[in-house]
Protein backbone atom coordinates (compact mmCIF):
# COMPACT_ATOMS: atom_id res chain seq x y z
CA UNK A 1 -76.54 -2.10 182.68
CA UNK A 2 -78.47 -0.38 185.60
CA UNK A 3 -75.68 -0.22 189.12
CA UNK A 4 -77.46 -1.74 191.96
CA UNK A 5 -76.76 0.03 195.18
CA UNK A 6 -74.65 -2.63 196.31
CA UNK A 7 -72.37 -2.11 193.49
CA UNK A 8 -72.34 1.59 194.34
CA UNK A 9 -71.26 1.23 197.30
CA UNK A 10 -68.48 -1.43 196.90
CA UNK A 11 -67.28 1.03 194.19
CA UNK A 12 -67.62 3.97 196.73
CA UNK A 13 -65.58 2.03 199.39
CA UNK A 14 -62.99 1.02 196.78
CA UNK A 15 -62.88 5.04 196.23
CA UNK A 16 -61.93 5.68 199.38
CA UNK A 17 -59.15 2.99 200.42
CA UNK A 18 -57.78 4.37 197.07
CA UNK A 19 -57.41 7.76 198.19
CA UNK A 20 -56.67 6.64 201.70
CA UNK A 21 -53.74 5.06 200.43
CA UNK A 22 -52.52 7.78 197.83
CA UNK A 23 -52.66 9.65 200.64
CA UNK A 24 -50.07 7.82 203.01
CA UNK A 25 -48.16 7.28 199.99
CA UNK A 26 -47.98 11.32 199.65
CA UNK A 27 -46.84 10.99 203.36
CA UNK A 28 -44.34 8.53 202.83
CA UNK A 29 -42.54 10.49 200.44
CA UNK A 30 -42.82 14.07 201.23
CA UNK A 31 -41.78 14.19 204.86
CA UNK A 32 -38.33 13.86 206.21
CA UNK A 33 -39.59 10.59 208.41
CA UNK A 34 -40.82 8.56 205.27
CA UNK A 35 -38.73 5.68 206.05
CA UNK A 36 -40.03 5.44 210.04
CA UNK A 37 -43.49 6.07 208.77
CA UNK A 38 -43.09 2.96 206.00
CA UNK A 39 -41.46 0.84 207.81
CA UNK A 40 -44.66 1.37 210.60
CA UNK A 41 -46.95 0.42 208.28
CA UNK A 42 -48.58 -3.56 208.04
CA UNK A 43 -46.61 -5.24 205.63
CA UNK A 44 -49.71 -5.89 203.88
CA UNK A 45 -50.27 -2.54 203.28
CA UNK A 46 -46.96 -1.89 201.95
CA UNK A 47 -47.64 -4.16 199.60
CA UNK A 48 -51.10 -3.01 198.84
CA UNK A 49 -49.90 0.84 198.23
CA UNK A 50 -46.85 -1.23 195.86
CA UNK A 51 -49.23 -3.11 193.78
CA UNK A 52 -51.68 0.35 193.01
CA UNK A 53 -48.29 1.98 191.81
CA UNK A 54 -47.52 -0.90 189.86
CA UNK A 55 -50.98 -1.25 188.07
CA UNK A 56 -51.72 3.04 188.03
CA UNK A 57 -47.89 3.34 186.03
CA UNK A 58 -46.08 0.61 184.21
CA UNK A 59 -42.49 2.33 184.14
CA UNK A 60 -42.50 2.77 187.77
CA UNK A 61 -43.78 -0.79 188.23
CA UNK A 62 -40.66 -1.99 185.94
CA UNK A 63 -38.51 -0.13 188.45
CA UNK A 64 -39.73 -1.22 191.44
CA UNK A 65 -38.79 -4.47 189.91
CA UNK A 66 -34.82 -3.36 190.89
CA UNK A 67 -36.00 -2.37 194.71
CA UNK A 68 -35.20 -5.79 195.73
CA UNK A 69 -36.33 -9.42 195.35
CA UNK A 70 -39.05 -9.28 197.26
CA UNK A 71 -41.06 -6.97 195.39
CA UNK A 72 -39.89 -7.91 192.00
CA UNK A 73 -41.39 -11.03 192.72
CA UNK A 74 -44.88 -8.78 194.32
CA UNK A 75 -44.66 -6.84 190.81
CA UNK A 76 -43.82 -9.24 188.08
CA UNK A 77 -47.84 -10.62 187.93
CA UNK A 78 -49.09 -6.84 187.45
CA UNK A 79 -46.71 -6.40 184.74
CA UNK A 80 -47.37 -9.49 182.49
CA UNK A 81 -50.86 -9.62 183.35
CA UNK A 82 -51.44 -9.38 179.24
CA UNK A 83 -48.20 -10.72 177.55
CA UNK A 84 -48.24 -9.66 173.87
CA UNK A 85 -45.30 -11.48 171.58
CA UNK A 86 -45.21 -10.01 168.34
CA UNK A 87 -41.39 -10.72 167.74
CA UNK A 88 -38.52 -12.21 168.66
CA UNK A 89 -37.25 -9.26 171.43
CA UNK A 90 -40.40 -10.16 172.93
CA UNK A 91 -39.75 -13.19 174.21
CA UNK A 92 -37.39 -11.78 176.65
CA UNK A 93 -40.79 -11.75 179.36
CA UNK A 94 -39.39 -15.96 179.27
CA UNK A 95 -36.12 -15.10 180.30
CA UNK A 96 -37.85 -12.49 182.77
CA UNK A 97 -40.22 -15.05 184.50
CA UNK A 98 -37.80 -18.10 184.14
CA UNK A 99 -34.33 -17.04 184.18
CA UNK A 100 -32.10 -19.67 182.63
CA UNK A 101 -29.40 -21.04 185.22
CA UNK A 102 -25.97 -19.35 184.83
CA UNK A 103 -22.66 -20.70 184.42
CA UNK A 104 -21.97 -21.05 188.35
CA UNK A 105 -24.73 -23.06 188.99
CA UNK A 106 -24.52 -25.61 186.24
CA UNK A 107 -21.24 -26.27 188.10
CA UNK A 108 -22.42 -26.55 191.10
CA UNK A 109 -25.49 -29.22 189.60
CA UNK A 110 -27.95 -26.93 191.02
CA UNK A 111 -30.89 -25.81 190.11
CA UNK A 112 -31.78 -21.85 189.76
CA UNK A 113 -35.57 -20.96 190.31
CA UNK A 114 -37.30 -18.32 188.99
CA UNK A 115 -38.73 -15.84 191.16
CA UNK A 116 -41.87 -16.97 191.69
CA UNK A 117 -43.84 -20.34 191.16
CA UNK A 118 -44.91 -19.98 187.23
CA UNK A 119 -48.82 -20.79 188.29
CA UNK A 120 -49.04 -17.77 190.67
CA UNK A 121 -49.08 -15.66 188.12
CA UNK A 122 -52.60 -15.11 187.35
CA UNK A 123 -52.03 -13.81 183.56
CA UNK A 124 -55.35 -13.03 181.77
CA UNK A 125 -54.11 -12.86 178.08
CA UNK A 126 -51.71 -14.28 175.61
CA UNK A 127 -51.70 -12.74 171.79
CA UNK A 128 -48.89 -14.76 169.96
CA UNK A 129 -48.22 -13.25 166.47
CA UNK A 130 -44.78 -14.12 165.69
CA UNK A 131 -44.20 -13.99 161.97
CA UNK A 132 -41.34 -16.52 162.95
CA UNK A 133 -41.51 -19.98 163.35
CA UNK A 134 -38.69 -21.72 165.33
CA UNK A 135 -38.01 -24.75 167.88
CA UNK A 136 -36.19 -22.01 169.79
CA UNK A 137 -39.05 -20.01 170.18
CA UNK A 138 -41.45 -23.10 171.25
CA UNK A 139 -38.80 -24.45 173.52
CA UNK A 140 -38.72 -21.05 175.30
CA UNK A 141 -42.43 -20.55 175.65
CA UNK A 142 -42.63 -23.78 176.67
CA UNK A 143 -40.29 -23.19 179.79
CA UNK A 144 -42.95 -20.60 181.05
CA UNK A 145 -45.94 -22.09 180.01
CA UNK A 146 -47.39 -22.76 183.17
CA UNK A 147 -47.64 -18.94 183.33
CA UNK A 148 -50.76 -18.97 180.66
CA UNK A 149 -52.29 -22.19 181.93
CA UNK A 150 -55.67 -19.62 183.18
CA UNK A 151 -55.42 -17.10 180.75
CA UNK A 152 -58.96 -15.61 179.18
CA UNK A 153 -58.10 -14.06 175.94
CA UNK A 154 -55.74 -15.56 173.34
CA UNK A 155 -54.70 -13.62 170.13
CA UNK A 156 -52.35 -16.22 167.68
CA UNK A 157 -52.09 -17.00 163.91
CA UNK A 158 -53.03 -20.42 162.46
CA UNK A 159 -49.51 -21.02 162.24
CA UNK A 160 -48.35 -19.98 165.75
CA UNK A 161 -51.18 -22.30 167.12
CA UNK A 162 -50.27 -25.83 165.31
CA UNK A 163 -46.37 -24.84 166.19
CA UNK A 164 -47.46 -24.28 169.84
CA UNK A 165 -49.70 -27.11 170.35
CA UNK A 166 -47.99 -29.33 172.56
CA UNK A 167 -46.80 -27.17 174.81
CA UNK A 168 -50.70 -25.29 175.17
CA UNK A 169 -52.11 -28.72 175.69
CA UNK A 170 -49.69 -29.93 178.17
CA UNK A 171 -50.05 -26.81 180.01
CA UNK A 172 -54.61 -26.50 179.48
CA UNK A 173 -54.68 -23.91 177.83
CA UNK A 174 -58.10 -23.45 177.28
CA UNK A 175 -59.14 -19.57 176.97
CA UNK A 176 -63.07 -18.28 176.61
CA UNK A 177 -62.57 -15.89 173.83
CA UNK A 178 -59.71 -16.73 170.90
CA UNK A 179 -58.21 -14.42 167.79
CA UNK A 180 -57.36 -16.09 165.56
CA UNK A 181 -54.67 -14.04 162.65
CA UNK A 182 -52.34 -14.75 160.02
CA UNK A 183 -49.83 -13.21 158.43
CA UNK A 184 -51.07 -12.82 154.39
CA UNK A 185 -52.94 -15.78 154.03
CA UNK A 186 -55.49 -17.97 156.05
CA UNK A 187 -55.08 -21.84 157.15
CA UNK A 188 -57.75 -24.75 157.92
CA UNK A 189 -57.83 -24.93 161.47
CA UNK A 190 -58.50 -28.41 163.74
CA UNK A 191 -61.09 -27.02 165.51
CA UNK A 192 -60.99 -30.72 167.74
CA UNK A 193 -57.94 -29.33 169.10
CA UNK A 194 -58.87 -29.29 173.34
CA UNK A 195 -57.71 -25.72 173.00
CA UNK A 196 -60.97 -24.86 171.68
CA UNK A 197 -63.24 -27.07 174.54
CA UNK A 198 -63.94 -24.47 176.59
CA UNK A 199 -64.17 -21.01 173.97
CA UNK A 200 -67.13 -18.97 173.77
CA UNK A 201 -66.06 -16.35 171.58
CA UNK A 202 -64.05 -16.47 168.42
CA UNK A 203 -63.20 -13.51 165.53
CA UNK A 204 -61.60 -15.85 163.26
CA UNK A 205 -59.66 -15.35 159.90
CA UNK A 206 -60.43 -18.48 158.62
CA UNK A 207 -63.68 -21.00 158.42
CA UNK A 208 -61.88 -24.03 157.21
CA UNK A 209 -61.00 -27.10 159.10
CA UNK A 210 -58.39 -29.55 159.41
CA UNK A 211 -58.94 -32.90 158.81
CA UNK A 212 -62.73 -34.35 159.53
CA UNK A 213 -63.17 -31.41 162.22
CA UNK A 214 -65.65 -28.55 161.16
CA UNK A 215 -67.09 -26.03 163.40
CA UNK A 216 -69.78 -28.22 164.79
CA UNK A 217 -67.08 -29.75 167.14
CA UNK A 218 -67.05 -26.13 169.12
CA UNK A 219 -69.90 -27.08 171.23
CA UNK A 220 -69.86 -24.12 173.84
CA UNK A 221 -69.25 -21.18 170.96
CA UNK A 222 -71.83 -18.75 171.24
CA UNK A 223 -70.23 -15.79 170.07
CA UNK A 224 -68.55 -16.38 166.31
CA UNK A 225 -67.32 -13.35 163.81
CA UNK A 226 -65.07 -13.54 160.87
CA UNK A 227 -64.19 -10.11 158.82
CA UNK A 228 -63.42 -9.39 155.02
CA UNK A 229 -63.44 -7.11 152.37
CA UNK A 230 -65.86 -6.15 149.81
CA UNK A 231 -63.90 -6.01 146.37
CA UNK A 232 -64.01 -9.97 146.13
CA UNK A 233 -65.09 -12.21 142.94
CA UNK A 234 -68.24 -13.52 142.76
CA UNK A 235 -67.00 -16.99 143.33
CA UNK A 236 -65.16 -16.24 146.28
CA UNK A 237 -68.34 -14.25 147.81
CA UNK A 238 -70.42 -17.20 147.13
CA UNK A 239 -67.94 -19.32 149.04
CA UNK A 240 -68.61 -17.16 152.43
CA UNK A 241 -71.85 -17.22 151.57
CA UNK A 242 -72.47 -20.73 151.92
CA UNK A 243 -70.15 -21.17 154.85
CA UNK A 244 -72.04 -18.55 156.83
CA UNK A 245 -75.92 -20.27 155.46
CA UNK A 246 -74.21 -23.60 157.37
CA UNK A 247 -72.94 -22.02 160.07
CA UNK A 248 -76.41 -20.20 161.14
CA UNK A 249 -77.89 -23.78 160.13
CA UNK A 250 -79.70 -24.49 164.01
CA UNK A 251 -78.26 -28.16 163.98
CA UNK A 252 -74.72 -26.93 163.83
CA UNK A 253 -73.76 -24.60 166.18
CA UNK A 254 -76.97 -25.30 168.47
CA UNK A 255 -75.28 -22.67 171.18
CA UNK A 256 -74.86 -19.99 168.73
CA UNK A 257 -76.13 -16.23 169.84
CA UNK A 258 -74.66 -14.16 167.22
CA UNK A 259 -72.50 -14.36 163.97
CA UNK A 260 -70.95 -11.32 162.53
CA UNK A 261 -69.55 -10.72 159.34
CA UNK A 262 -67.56 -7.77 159.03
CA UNK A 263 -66.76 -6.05 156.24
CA UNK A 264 -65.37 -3.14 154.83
CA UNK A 265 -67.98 -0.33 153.63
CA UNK A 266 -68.00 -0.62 149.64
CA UNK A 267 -65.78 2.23 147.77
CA UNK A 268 -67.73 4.71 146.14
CA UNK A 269 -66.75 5.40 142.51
CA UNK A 270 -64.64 8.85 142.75
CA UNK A 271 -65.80 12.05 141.28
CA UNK A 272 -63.96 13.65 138.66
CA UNK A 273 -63.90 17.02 137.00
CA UNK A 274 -63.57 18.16 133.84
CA UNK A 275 -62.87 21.84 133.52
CA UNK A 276 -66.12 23.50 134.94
CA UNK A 277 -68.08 19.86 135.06
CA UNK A 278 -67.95 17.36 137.55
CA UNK A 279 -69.24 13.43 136.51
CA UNK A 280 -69.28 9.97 137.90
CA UNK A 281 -67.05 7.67 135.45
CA UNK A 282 -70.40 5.55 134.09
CA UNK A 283 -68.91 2.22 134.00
CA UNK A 284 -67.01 2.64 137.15
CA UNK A 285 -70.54 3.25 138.58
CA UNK A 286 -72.02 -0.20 136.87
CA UNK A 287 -69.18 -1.88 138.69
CA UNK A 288 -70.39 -0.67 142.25
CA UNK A 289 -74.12 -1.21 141.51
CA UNK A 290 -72.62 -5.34 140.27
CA UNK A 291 -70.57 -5.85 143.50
CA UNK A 292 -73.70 -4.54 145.74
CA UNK A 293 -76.38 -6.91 143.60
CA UNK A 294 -73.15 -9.90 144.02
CA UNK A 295 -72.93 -9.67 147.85
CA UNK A 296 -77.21 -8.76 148.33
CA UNK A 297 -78.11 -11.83 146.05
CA UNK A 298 -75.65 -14.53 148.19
CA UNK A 299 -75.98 -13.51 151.69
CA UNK A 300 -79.97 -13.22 150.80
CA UNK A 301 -80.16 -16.26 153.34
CA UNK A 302 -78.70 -14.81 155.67
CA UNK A 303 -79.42 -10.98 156.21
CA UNK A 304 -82.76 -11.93 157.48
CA UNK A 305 -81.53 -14.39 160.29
CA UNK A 306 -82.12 -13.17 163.89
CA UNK A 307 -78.65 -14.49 164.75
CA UNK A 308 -76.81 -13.03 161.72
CA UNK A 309 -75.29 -9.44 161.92
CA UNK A 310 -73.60 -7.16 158.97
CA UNK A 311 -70.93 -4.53 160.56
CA UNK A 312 -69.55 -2.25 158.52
CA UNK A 313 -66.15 -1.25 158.78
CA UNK A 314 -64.59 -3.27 161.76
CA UNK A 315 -62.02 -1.82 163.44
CA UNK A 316 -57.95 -2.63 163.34
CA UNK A 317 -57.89 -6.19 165.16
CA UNK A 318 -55.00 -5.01 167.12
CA UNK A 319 -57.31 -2.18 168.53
CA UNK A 320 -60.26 -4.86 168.67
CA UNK A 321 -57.75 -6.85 170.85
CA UNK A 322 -57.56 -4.06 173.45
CA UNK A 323 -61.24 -3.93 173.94
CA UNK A 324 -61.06 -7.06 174.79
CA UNK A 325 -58.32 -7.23 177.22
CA UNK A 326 -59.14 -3.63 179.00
CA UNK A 327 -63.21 -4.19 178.62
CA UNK A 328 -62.66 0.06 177.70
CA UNK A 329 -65.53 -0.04 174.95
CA UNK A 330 -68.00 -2.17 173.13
CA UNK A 331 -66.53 -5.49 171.40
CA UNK A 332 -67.38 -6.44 167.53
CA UNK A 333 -70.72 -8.25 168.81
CA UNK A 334 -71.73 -5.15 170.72
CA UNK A 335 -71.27 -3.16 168.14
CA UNK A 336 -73.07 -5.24 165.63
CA UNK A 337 -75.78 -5.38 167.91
CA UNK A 338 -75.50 -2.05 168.85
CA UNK A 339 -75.49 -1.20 164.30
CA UNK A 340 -78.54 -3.75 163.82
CA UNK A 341 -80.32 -1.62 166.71
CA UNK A 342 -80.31 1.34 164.35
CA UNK A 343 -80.20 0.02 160.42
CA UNK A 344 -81.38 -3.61 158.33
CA UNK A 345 -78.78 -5.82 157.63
CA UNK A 346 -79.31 -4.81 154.62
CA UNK A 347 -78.65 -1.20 154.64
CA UNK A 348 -74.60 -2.00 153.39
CA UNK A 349 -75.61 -3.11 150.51
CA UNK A 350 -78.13 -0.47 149.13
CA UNK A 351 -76.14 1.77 146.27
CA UNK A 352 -75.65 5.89 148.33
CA UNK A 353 -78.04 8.25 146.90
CA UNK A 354 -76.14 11.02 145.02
CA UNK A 355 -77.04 15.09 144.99
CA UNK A 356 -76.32 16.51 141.85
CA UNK A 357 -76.50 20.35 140.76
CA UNK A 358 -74.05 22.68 138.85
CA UNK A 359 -70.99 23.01 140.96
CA UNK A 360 -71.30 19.86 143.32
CA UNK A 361 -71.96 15.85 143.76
CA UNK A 362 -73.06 14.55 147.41
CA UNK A 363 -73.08 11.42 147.90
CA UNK A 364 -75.55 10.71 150.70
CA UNK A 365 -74.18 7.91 153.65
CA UNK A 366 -76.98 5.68 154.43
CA UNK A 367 -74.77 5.20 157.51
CA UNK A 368 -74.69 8.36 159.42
CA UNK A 369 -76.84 8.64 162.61
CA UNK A 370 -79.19 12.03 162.65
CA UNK A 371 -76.42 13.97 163.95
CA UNK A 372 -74.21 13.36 161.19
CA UNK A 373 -71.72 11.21 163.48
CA UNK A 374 -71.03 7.52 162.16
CA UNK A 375 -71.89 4.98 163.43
CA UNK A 376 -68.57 3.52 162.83
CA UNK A 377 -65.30 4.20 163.35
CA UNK A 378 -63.26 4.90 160.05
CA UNK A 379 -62.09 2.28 157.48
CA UNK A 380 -59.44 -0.13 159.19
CA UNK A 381 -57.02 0.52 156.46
CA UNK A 382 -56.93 4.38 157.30
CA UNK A 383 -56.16 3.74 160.69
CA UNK A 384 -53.38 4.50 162.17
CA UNK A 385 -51.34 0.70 163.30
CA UNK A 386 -48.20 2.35 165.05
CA UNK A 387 -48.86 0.09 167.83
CA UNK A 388 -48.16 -2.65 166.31
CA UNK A 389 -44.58 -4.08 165.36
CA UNK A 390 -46.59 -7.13 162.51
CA UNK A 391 -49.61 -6.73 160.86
CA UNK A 392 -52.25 -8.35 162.44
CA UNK A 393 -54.80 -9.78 159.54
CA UNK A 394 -58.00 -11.19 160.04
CA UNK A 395 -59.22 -11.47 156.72
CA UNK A 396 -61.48 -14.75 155.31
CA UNK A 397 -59.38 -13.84 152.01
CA UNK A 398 -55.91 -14.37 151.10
CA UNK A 399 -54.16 -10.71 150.65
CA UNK A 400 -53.71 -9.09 147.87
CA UNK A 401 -50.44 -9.46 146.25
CA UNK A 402 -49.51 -11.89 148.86
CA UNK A 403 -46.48 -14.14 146.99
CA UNK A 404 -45.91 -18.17 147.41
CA UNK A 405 -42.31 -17.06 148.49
CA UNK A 406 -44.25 -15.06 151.43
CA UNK A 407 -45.64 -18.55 153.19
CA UNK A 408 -44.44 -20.14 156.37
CA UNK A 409 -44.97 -23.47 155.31
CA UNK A 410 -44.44 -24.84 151.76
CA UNK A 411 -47.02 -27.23 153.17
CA UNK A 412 -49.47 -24.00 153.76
CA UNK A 413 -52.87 -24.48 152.25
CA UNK A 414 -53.65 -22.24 148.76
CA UNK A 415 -55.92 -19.44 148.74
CA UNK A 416 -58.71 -20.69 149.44
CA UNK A 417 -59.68 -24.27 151.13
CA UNK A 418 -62.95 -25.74 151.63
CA UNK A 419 -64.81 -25.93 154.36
CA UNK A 420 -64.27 -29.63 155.03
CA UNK A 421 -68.05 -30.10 156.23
């Protein structure tokens, strides 16, 4: 998008308070009257120069926290400005922002408050991925809930969201963009629920509803993806097939911009060697060329819809999630639209050409821009997921391997649910 020059300048003024300010704080701290020179300044301005540490360095901001009361309560907003709960050590941000009352002042019949009013705190995300499911856990969320009542961006598994329901309806919860996970297998959703009334964008694991809602209730939705992988039976393909056909369908999602379906890039039979001789196993081969002609011949309604966008390879959704929540690069819709730009829908599902002479087998990528740089980044399952303590799945398919003794719920849905619609 093109700057105008007002935006240049705001972001030229910005500039220099910045460096204004990292310059008193140099002040502050180098010479021998610091303390005079701080305790000179506007108060506002002390708390201006507090707040850039805070957001430029999150240790430093967690210390400041232990200055004194004051600015623990100036800090604690920057700090949990995206709350991420991924297990149970991480709920300690409720005991953080809501302190429960000691000993002394149950005696007393008092009341202890936390250090600031719960609604001040401005908190833009929420991703909820506990594999755990506990009345301990909702109770304490529930204590702070006020604290996500204007959040943007909210990450949670089927599962976490019916457990959490009451408490993100009492509190109006109602963020723009929603992830929603699970932890081996996906659930029907009730897509009624007011938690969805006011989303735009949603990378969902699963397209099946709860009870007589469908998708049609999201009224506002205009951005929709769902991810998968490409080793599937051809009854389960042709079950996504004809959810997506229904989905694009103008009279049911009449806001709709954009669906994506991302998938993983299909696996190219492996070369193998025999002494001198190198060969592609035949019937390995046949199998690729089958799974292709599967996925081409049921999404053939689809991959010529204006709305309807083929991405190959999505990235981890835990990285996904931090595109969202720090705007740093392009989302899944940018990138499909970004990938469409460039290649046909179809492009995924055209078998790779293959070079063959006496010593070596190339196998041409259909996906590689003209300077030999993909367009995508690597295969999710090669990436690296030290950042996260659970896995984060996004699937439309159950996982493989994943075991009855694995589920949540014994009420959990099977596999695979329909649609509902």
């Amino acid at each position: 998008m093109r700057k105008t020059s007002y935006q240049i300048k705001s972001g030229d003024k910005i500039r220099r308070l910045v460096r204004w300010l990292g310059l008193i704080w140099l002040l502050v701290r180098l010479f021998p009257f610091s303390m005079t020179l701080w305790s000179a300044l506007p108060i506002e301005l002390q708390h201006l120069i507090l707040a850039l540490i805070a957001y430029d360095d999150a240790p430093a901001a967690r210390s400041l926290r232990l200055v004194s009361r004051d600015i623990n309560v100036l800090v604690l907003p920057i700090i949990y400005r995206n709350v991420l709960i991924e297990t149970i050590p991480d709920l300690r941000v409720t005991r953080i922002m809501a302190p429960p009352s000691s000993a002394l002042h149950r005696l007393k019949n008092e009341n202890y408050d936390p250090p600031r009013i719960l609604s001040t705190y401005n908190t833009a995300s929420l991703a909820l991925v506990l594999p755990e499911s506990l009345p301990s856990i909702e109770n304490a969320l529930a204590r702070v809930g006020a604290v996500f009542s204007r959040i943007r961006y909210l990450a949670i598994t089927s599962r976490n969201l019916s457990a959490n329901a009451f408490w993100l309806r009492e509190n109006r919860v109602k963020p723009k963009h929603i992830m929603l996970l699970h932890h081996g297998s996906p659930r029907p959703v009730n897509w009624r629920d007011k938690i969805f009334s006011q989303t735009t964008h949603i990378f969902t694991s699963s397209l099946d509803s709860h009870g007589r809602s469908t998708f049609a209730d999201l009224s506002d939705l205009t951005h929709l993806a769902v991810s998968t992988h490409s080793e599937l039976a051809d009854n389960k393909i042709q079950d996504i097939a004809r959810k997506l056909e229904w989905l694009l369908h103008p009279d049911t999602l009449p806001n709709l911009k954009i669906l994506v379906l991302g998938i993983t890039r299909f696996p190219y039979p492996p070369v193998k060697r025999i002494y001198t001789h190198l060969f592609i196993d035949p019937s390995a081969h046949e199998q690729y060329i089958r799974l292709l002609a599967r996925w081409w011949t049921h999404l053939q309604a689809c991959l010529g819809h204006s709305k309807f966008h083929v991405l190959p390879d999505p990235i981890h959704p835990r990285e996904e999630w931090d595109t969202w929540i720090n705007s740093t690069s392009p989302d899944i819709w940018q990138r499909a639209i970004s990938y469409r730009g460039q290649y046909s829908n179809s492009v995924i599902f055209e078998p790779h050409p293959v070079e063959v002479d006496a010593h070596h087998i190339n196998v041409i990528d259909l996906l590689q821009t003209n300077d030999d740089t993909p367009l995508t980044l690597d295969s999710p399952n090669a990436r690296s997921q030290s950042s996260s303590k659970v896995d984060w799945e996004i699937d439309l398919i159950q996982r493989e391997g994943y075991r009855e003794s694995e589920r949540l719920d014994p009420e959990e849905a099977g596999e695979y649910v329909t649609m509902g619609f």
